[in-house]
PDB file of N, CA and C in Angstrom:
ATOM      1  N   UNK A   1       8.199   4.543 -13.091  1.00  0.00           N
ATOM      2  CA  UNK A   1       7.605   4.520 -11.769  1.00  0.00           C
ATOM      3  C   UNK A   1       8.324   5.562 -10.910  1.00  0.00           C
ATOM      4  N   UNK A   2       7.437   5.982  -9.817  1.00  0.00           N
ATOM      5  CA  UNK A   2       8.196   7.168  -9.081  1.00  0.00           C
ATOM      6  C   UNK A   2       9.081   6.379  -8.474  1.00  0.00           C
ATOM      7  N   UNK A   3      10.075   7.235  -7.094  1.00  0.00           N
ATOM      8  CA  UNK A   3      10.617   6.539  -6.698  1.00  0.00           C
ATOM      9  C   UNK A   3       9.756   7.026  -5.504  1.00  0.00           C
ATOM     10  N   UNK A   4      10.444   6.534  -4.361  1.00  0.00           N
ATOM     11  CA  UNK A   4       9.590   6.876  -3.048  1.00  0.00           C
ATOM     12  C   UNK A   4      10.029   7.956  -2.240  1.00  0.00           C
ATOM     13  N   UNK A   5       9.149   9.007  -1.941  1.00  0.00           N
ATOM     14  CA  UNK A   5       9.372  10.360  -1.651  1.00  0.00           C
ATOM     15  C   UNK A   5       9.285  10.968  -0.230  1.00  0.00           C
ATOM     16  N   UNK A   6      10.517  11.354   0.314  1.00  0.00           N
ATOM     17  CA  UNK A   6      10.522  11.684   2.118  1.00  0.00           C
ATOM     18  C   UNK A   6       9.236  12.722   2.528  1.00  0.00           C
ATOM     19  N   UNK A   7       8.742  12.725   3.144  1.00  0.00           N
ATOM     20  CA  UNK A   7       8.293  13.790   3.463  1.00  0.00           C
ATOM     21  C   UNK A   7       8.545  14.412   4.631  1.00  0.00           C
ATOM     22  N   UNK A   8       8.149  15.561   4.971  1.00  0.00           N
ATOM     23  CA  UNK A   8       8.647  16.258   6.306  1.00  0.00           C
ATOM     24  C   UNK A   8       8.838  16.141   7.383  1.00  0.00           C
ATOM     25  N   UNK A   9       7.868  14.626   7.833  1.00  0.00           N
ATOM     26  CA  UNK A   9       7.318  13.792   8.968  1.00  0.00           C
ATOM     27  C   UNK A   9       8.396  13.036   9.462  1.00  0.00           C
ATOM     28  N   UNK A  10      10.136  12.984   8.636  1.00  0.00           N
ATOM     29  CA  UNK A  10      10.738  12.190   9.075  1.00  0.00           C
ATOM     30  C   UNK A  10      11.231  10.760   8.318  1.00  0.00           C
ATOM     31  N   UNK A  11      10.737   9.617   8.314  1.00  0.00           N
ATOM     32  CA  UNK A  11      11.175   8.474   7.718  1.00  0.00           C
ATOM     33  C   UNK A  11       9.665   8.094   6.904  1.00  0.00           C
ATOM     34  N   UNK A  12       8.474   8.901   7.057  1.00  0.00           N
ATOM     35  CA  UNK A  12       7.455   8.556   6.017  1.00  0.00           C
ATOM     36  C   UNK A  12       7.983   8.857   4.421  1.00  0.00           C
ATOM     37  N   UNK A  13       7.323   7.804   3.894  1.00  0.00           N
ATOM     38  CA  UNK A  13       7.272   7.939   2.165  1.00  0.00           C
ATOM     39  C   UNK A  13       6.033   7.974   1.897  1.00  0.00           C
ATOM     40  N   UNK A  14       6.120   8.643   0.561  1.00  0.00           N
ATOM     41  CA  UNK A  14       4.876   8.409  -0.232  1.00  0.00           C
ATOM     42  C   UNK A  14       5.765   7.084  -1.423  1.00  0.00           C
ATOM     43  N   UNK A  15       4.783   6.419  -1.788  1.00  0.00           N
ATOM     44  CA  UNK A  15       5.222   5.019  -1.994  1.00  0.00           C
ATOM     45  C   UNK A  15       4.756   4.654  -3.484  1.00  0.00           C
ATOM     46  N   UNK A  16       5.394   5.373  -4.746  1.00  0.00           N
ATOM     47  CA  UNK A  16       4.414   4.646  -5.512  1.00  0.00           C
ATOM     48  C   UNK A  16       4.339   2.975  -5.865  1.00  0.00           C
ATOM     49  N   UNK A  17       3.102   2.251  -5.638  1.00  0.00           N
ATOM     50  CA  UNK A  17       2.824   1.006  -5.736  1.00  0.00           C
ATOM     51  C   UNK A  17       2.468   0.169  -7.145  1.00  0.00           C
ATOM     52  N   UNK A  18       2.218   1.228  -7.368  1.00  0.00           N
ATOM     53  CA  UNK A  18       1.440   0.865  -9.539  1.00  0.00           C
ATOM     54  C   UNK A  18       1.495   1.957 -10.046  1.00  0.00           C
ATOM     55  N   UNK A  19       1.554   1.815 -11.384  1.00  0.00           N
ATOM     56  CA  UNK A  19       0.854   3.072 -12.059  1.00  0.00           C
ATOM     57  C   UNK A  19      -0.511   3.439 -11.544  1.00  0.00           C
ATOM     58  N   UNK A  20      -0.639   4.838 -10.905  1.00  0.00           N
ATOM     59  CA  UNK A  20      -1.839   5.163 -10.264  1.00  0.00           C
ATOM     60  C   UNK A  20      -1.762   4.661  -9.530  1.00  0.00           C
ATOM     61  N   UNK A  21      -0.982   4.478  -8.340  1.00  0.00           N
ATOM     62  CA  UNK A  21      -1.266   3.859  -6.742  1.00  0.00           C
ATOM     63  C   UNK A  21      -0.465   4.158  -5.858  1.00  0.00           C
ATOM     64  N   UNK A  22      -0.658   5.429  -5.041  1.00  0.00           N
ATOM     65  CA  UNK A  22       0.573   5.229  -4.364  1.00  0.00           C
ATOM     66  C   UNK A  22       0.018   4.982  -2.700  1.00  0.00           C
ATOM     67  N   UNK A  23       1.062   5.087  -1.760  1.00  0.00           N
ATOM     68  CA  UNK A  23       0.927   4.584  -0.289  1.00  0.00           C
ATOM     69  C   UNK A  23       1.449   5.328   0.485  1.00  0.00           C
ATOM     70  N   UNK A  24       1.090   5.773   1.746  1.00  0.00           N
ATOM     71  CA  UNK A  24       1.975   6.180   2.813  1.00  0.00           C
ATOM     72  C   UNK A  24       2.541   5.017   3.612  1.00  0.00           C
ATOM     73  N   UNK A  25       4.064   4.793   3.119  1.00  0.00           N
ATOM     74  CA  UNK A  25       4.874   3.661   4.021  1.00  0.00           C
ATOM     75  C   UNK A  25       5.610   4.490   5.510  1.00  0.00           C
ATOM     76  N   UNK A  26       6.282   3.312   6.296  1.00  0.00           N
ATOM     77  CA  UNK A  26       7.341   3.943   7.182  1.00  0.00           C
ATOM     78  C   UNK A  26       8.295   2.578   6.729  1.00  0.00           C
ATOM     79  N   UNK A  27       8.477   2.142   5.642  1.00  0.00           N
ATOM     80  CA  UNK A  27       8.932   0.695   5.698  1.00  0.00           C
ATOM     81  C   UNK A  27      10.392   1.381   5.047  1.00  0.00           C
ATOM     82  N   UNK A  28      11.522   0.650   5.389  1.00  0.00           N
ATOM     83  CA  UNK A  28      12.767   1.147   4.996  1.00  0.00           C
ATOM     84  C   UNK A  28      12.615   0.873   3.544  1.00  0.00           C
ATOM     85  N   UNK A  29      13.594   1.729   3.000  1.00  0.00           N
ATOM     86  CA  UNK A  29      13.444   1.924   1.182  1.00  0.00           C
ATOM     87  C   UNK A  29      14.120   0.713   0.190  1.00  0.00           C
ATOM     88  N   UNK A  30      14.545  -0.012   1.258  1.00  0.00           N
ATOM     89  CA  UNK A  30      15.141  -1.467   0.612  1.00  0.00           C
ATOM     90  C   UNK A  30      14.165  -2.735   0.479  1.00  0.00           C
ATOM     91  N   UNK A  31      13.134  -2.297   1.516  1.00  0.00           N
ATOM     92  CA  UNK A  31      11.787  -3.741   1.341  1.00  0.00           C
ATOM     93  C   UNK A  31      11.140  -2.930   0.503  1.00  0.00           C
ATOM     94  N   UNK A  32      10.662  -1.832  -0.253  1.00  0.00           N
ATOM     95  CA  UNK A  32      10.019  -1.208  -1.059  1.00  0.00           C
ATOM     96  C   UNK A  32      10.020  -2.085  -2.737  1.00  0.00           C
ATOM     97  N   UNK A  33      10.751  -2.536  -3.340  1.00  0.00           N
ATOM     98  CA  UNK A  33      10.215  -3.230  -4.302  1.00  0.00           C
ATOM     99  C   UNK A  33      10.068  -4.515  -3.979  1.00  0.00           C
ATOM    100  N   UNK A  34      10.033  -5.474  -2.580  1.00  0.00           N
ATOM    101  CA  UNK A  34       9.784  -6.278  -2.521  1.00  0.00           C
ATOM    102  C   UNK A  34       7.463  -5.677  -2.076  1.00  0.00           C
ATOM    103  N   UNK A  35       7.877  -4.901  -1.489  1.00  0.00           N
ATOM    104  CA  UNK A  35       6.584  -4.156  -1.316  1.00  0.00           C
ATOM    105  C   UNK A  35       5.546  -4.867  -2.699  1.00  0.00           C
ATOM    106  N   UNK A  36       6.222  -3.273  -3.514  1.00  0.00           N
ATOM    107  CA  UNK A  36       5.482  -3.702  -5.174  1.00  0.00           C
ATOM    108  C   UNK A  36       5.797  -4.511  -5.337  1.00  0.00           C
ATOM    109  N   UNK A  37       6.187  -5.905  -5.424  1.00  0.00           N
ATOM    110  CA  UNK A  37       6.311  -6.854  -6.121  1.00  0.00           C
ATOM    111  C   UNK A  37       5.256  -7.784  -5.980  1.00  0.00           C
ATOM    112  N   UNK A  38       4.871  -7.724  -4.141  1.00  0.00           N
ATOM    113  CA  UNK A  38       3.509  -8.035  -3.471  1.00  0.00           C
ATOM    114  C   UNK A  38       2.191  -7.944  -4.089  1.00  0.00           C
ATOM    115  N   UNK A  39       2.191  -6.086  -4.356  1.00  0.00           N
ATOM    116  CA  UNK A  39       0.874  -5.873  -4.810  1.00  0.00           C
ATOM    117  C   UNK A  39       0.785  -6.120  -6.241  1.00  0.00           C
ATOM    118  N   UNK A  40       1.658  -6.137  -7.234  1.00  0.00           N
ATOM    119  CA  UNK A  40       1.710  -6.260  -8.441  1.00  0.00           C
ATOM    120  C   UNK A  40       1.217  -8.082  -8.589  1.00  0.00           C
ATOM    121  N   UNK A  41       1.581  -9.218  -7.850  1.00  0.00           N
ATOM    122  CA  UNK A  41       1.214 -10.424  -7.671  1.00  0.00           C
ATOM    123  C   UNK A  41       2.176 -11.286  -8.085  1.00  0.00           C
ATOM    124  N   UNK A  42       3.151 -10.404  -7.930  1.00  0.00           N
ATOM    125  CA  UNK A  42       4.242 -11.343  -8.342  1.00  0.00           C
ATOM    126  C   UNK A  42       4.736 -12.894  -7.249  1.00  0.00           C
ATOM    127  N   UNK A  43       4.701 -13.512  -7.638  1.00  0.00           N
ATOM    128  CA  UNK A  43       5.643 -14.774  -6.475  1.00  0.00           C
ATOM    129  C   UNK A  43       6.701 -14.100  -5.388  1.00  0.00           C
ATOM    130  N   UNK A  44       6.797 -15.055  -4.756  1.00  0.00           N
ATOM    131  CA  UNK A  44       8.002 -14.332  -3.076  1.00  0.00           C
ATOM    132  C   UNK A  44       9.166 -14.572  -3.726  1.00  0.00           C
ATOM    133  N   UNK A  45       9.890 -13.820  -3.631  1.00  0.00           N
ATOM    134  CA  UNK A  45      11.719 -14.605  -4.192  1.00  0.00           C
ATOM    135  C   UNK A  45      11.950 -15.215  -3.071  1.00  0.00           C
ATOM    136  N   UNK A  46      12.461 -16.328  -3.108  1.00  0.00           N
ATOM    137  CA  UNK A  46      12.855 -17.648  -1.777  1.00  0.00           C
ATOM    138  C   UNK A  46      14.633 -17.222  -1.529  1.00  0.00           C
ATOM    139  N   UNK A  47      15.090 -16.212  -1.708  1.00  0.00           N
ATOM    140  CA  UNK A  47      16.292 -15.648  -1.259  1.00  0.00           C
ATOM    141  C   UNK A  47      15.621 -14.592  -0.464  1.00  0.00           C
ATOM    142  N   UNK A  48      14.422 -13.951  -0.100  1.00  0.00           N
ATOM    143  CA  UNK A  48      14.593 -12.827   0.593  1.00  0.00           C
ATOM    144  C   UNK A  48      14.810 -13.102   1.945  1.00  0.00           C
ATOM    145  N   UNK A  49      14.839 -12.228   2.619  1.00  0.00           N
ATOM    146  CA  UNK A  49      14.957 -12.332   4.275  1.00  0.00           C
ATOM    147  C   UNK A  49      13.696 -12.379   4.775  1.00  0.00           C
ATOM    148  N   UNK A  50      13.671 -12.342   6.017  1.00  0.00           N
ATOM    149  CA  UNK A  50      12.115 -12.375   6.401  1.00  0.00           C
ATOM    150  C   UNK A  50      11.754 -10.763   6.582  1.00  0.00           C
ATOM    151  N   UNK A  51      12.309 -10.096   6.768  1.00  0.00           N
ATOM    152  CA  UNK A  51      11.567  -8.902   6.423  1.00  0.00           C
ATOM    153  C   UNK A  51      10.867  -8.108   5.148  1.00  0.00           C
ATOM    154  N   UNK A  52      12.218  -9.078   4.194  1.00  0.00           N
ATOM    155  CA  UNK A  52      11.357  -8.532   2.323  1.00  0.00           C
ATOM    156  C   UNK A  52      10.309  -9.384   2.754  1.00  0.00           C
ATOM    157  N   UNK A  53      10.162 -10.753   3.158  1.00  0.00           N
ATOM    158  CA  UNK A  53       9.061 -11.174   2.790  1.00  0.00           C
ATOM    159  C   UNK A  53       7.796 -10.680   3.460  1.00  0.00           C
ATOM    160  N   UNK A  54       7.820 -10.429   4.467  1.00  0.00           N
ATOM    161  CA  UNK A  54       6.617  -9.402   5.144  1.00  0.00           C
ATOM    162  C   UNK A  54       6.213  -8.330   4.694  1.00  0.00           C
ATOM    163  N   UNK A  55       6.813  -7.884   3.499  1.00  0.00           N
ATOM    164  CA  UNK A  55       6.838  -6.473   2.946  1.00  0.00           C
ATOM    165  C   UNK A  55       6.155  -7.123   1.472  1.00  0.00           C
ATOM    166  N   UNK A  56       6.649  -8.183   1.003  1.00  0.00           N
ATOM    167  CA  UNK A  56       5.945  -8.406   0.323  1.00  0.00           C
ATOM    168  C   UNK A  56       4.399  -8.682   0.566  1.00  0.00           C
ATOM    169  N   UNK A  57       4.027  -9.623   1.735  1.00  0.00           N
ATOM    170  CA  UNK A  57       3.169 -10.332   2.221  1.00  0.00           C
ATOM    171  C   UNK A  57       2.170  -8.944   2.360  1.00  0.00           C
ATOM    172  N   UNK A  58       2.867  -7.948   2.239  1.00  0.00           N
ATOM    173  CA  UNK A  58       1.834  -6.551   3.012  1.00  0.00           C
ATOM    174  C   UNK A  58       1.720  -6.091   1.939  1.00  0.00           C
ATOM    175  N   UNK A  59       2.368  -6.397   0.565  1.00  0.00           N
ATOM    176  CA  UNK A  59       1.808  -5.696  -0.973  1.00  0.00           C
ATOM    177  C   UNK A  59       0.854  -6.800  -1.493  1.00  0.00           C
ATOM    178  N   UNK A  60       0.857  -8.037  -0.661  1.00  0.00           N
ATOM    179  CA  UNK A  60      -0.491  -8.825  -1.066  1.00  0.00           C
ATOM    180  C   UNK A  60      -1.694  -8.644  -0.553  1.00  0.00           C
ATOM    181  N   UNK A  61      -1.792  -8.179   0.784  1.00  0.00           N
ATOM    182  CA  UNK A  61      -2.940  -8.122   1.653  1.00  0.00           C
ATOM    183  C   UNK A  61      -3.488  -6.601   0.856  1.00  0.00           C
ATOM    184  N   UNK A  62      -2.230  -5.831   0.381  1.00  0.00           N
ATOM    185  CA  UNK A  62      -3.168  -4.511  -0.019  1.00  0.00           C
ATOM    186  C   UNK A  62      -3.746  -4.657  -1.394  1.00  0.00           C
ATOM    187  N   UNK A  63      -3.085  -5.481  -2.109  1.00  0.00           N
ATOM    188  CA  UNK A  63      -4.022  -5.712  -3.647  1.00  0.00           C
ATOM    189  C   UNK A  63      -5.242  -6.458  -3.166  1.00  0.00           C
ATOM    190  N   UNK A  64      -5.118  -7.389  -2.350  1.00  0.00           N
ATOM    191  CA  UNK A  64      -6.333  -8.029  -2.084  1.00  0.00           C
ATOM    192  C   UNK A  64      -7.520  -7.149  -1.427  1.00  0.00           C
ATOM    193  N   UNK A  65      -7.388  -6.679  -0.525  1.00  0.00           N
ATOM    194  CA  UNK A  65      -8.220  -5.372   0.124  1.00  0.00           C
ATOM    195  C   UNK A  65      -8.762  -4.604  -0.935  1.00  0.00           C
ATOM    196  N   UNK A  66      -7.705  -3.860  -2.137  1.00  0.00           N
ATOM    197  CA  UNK A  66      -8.296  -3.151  -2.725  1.00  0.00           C
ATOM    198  C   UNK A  66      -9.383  -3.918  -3.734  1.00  0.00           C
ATOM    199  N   UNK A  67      -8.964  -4.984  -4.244  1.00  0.00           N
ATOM    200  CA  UNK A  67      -9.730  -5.735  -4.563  1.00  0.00           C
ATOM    201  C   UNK A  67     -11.169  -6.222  -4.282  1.00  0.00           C
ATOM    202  N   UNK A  68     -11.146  -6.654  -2.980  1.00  0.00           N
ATOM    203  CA  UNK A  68     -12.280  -6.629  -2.430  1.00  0.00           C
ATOM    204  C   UNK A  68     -13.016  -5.483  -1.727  1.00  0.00           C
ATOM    205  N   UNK A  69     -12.263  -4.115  -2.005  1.00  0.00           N
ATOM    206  CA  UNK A  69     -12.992  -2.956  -1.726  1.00  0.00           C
ATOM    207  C   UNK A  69     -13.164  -2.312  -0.404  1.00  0.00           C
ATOM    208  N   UNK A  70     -12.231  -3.165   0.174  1.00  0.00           N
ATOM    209  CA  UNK A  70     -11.769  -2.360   1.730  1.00  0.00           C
ATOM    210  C   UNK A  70     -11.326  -1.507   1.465  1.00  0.00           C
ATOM    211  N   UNK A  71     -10.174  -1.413   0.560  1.00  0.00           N
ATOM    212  CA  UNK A  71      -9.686   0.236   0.442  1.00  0.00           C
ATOM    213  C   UNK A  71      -9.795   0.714  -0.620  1.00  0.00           C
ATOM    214  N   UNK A  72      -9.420   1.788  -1.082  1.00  0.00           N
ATOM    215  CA  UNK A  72      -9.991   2.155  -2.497  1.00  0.00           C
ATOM    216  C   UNK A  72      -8.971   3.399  -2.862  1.00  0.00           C
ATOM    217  N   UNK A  73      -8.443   3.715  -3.783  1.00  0.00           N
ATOM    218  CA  UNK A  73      -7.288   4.940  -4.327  1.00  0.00           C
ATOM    219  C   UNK A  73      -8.062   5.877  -4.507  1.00  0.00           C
ATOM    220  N   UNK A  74      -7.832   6.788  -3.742  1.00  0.00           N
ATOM    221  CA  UNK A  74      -8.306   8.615  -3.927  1.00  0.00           C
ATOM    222  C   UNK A  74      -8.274   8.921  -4.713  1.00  0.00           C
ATOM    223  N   UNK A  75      -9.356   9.787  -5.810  1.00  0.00           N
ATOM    224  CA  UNK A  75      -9.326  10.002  -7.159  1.00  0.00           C
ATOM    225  C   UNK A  75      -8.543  11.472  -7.652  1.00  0.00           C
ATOM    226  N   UNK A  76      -8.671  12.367  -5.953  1.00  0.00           N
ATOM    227  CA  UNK A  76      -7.666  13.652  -5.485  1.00  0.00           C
ATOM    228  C   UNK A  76      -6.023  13.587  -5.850  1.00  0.00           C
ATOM    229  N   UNK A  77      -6.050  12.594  -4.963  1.00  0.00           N
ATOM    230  CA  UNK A  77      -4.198  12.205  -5.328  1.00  0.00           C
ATOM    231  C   UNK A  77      -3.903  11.257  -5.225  1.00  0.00           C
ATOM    232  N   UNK A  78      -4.359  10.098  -5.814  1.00  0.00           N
ATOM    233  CA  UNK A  78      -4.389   8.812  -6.173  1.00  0.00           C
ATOM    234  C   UNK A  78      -3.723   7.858  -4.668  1.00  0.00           C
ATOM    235  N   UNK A  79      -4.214   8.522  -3.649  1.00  0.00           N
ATOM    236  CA  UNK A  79      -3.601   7.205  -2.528  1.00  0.00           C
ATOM    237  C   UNK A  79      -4.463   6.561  -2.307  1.00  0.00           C
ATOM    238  N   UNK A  80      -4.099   5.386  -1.749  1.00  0.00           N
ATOM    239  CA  UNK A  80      -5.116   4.119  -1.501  1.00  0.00           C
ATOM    240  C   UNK A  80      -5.253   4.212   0.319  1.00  0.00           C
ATOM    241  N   UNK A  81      -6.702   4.424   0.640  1.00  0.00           N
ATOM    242  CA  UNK A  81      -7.163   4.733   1.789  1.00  0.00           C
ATOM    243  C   UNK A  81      -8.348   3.773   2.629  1.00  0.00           C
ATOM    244  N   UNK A  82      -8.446   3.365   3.390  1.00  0.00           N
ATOM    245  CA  UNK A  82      -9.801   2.806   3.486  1.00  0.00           C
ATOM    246  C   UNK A  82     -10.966   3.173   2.983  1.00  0.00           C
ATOM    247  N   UNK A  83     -11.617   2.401   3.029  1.00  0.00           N
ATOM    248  CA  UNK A  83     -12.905   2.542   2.009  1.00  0.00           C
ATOM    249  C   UNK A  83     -14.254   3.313   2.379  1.00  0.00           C
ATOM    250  N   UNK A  84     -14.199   3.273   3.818  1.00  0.00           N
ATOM    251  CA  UNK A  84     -14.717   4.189   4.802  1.00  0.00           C
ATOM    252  C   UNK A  84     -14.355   5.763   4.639  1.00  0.00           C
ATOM    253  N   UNK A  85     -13.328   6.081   4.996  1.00  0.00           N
ATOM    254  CA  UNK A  85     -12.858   7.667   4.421  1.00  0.00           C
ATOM    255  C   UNK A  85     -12.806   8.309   3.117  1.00  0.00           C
ATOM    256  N   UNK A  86     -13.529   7.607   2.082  1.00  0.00           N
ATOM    257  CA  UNK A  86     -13.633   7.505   0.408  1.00  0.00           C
ATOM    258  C   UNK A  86     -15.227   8.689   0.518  1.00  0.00           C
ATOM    259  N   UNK A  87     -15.102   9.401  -0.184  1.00  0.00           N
ATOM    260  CA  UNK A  87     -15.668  10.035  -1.017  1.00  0.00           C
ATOM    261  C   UNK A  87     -16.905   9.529  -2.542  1.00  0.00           C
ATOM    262  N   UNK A  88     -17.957  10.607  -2.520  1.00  0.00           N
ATOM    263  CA  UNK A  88     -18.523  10.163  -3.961  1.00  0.00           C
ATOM    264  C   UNK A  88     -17.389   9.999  -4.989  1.00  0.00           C
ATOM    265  N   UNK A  89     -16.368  10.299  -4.872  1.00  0.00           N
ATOM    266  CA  UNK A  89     -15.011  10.444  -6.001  1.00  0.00           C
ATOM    267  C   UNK A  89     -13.794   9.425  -5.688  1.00  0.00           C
ATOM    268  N   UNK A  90     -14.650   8.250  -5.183  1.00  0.00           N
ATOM    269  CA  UNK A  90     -13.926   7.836  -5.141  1.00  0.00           C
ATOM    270  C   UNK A  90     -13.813   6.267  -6.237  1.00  0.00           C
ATOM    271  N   UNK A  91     -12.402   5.808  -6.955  1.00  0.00           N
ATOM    272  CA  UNK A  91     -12.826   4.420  -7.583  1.00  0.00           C
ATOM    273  C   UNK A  91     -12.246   3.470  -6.384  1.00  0.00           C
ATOM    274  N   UNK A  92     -13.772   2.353  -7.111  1.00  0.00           N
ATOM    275  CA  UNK A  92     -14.067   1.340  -6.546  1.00  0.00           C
ATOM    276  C   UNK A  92     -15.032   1.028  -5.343  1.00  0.00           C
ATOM    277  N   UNK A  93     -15.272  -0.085  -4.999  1.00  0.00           N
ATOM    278  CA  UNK A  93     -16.446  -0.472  -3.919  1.00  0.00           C
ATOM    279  C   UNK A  93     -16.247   0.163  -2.562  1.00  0.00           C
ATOM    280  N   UNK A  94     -17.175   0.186  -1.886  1.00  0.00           N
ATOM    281  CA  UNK A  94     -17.337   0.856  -0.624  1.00  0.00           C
ATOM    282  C   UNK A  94     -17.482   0.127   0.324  1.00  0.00           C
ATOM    283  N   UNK A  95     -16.888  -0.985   1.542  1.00  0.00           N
ATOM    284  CA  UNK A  95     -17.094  -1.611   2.241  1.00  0.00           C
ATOM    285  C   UNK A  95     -16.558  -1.435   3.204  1.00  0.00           C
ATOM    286  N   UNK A  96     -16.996  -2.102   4.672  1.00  0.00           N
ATOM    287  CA  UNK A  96     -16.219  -2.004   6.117  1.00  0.00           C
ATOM    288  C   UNK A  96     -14.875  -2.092   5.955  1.00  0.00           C
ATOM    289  N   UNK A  97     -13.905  -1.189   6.577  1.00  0.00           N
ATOM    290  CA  UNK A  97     -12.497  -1.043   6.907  1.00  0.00           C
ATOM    291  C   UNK A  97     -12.325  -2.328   7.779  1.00  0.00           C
ATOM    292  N   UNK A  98     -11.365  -3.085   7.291  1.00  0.00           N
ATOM    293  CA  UNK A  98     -10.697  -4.260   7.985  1.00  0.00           C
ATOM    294  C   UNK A  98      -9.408  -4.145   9.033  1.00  0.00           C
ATOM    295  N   UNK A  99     -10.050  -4.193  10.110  1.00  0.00           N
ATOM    296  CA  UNK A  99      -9.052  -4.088  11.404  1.00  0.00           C
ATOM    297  C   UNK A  99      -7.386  -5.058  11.292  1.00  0.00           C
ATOM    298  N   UNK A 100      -7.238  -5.821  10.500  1.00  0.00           N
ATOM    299  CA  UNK A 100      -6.111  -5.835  10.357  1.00  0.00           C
ATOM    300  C   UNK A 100      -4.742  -4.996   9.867  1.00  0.00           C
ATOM    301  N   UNK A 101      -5.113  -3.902   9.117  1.00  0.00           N
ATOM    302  CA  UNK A 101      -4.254  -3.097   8.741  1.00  0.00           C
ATOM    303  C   UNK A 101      -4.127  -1.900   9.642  1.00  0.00           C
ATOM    304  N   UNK A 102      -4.490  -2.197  10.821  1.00  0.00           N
ATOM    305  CA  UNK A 102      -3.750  -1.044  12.208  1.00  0.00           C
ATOM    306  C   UNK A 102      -2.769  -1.931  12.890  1.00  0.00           C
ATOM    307  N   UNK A 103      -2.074  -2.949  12.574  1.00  0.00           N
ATOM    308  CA  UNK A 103      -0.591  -3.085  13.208  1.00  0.00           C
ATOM    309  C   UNK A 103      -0.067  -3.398  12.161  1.00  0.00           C
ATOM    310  N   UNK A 104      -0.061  -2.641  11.025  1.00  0.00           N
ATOM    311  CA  UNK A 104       1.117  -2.946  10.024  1.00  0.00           C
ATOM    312  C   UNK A 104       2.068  -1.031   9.698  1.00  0.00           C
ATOM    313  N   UNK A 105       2.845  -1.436   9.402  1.00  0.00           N
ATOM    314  CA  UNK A 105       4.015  -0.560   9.215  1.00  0.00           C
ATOM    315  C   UNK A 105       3.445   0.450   7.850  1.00  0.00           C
ATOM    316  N   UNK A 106       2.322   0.325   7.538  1.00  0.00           N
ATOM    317  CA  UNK A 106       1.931   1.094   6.527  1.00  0.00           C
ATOM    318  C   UNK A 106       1.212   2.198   6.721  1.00  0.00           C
ATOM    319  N   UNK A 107       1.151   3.251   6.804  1.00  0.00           N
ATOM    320  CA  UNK A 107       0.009   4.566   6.854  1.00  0.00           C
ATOM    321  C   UNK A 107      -0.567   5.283   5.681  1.00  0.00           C
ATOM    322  N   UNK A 108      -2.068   4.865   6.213  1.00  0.00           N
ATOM    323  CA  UNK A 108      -3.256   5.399   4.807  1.00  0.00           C
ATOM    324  C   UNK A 108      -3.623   5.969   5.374  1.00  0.00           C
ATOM    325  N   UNK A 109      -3.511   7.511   4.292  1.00  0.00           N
ATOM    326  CA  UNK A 109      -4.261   8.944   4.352  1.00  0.00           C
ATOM    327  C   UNK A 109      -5.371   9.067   5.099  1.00  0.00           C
TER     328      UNK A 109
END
């Protein structure tokens, strides 16, 4: 798996989430595998703090989304974007962008 990559912007990462999935985070690089651990579906570890666990809680809401086709991974450079800004090239379903993911700490392309 990659690891997560600075970019020029400052404290943004590119985030890989799965094989083939990555994310634009601003989330510090220590909740990052509680992140993936989220979207992968793994259980909460009951030692984290409350911030892993929100980080996890935010790698569940994004498997679920992609799942249900709110967002969908760019077939360009594999980020996961709303489903609205998706392309004929893009995999997976095409449905309304869900207003909950504009106050989370995550940024899609």
């Amino acid at each position: 798996m990659l690891n997560a990559q600075h970019n020029s912007k400052g404290n943004f990462m590119v985030v890989d989430l799965a094989e083939g999935v990555l994310v634009g985070s601003l989330m510090p690089k220590d909740n990052l595998p509680a992140l993936r651990s989220g979207f992968a579906g793994y259980p909460a570890n009951p030692r984290w703090n409350v911030i892993k666990y929100r980080a996890w809680k935010m790698g569940r809401q994004l498997r679920q989304s992609l799942d249900e086709g709110n967002l969908v991974v760019r077939s360009t450079d594999l980020m996961l974007v709303p489903a609205q800004e998706s392309s004929a090239t893009q995999i997976g379903k095409v449905k309304a962008q869900s207003d909950r993911f504009l106050t989370t700490p995550m940024v899609l392309a």
